[in-house]
Protein backbone atom coordinates (compact mmCIF):
# COMPACT_ATOMS: atom_id res chain seq x y z
CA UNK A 1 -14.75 -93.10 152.80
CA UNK A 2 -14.31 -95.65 150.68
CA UNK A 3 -11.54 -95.21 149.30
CA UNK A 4 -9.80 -94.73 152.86
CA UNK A 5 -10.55 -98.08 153.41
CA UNK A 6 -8.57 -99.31 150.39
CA UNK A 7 -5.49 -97.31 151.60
CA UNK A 8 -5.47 -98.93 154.92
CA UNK A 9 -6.53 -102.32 153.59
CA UNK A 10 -3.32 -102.07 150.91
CA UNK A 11 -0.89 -100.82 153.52
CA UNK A 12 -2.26 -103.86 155.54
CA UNK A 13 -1.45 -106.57 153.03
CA UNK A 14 2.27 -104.54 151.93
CA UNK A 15 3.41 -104.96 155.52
CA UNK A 16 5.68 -108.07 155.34
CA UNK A 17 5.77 -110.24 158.20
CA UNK A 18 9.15 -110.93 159.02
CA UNK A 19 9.88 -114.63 160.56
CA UNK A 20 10.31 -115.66 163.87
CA UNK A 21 13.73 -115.06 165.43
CA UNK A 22 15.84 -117.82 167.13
CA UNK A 23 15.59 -116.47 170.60
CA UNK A 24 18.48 -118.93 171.96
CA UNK A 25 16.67 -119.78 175.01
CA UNK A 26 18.09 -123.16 175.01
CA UNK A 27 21.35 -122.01 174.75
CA UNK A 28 20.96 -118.93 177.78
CA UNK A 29 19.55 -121.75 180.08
CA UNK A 30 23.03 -123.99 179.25
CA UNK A 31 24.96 -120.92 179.76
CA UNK A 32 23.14 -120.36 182.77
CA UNK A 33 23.68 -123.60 184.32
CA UNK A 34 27.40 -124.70 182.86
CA UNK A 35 29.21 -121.68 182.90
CA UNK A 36 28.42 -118.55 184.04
CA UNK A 37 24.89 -117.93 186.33
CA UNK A 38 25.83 -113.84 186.04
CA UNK A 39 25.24 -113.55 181.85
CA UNK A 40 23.26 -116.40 181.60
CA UNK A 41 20.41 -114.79 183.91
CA UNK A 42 20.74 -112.02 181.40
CA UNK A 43 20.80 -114.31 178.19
CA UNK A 44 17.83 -115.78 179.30
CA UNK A 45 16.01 -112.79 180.39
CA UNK A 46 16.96 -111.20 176.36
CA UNK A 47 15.45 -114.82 175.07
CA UNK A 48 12.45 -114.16 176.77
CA UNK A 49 11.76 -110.95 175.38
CA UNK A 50 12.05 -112.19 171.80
CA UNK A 51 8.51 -113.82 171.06
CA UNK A 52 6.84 -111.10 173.22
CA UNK A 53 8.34 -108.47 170.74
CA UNK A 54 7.74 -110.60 167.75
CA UNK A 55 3.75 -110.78 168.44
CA UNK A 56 3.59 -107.44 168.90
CA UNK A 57 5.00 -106.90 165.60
CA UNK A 58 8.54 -105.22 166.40
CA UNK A 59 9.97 -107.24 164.29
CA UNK A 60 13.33 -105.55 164.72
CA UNK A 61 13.17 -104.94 168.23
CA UNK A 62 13.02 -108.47 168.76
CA UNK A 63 15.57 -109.37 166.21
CA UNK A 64 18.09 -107.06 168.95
CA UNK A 65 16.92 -108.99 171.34
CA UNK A 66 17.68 -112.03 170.04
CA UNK A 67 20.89 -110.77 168.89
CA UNK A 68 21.60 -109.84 172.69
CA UNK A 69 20.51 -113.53 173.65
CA UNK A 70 22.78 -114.67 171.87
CA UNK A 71 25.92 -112.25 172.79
CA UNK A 72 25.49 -112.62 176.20
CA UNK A 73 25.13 -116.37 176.20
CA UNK A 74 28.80 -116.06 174.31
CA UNK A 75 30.09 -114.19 176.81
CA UNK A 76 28.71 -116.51 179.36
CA UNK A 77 30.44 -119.30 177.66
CA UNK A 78 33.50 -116.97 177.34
CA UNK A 79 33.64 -116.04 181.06
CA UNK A 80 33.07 -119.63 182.39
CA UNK A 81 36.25 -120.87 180.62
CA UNK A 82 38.14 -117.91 181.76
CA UNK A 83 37.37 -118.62 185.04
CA UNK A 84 37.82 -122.34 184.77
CA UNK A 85 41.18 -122.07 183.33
CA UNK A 86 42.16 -119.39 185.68
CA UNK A 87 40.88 -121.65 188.56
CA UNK A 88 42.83 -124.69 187.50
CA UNK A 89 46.20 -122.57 186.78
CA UNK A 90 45.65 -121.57 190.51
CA UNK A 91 45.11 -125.38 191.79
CA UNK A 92 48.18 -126.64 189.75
CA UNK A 93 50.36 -123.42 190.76
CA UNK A 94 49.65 -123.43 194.58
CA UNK A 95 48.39 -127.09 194.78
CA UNK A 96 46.36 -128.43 197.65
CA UNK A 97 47.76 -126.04 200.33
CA UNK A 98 44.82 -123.06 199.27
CA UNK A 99 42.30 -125.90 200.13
CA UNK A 100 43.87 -128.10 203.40
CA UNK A 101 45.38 -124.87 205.38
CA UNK A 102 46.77 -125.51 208.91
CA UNK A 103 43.89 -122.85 211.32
């Protein structure tokens, strides 16, 4: 019995603890409010996951999760431009006539 106790106790101290991820949370909430509200709901949601995983000791789980933070709070960013840029070709193209139409 003894000697069980040793096996579990070595295991125990050969685990490595692997440090805390960057979850990006301050980044999803930017995203979330600057550029695109879609992604950056999900960027945060991925950011909040991280620590939760972490203390539980999935270590790589939240590693993905961080890792998905961060890509969707890049494609938040992406999006927002698109969308900006394809909003001001628009206003430059047509002009005001889109916004002050005749009823």
């Amino acid at each position: 019995m003894m000697e069980n106790n040793m096996e579990n106790v070595q295991t125990d101290v050969t685990e490595q603890v692997q440090p805390l991820p960057d979850n990006h949370m301050a980044l999803a909430i930017f995203t979330t409010v600057c550029c695109c509200l879609p992604f950056g709901i999900v960027a945060i949601v991925k950011a909040s996951q991280v620590n939760g995983l972490y203390m539980s000791k999935h270590y790589i789980a939240a590693q993905q999760a961080a890792d998905e933070a961060k890509k969707w709070s890049i494609i938040s960013i992406v999006a927002g431009l698109v969308i900006s840029v394809i909003y001001l070709i628009l206003f430059y193209l047509v002009g005001d006539s889109l916004i002050f139409m005749p009823i």
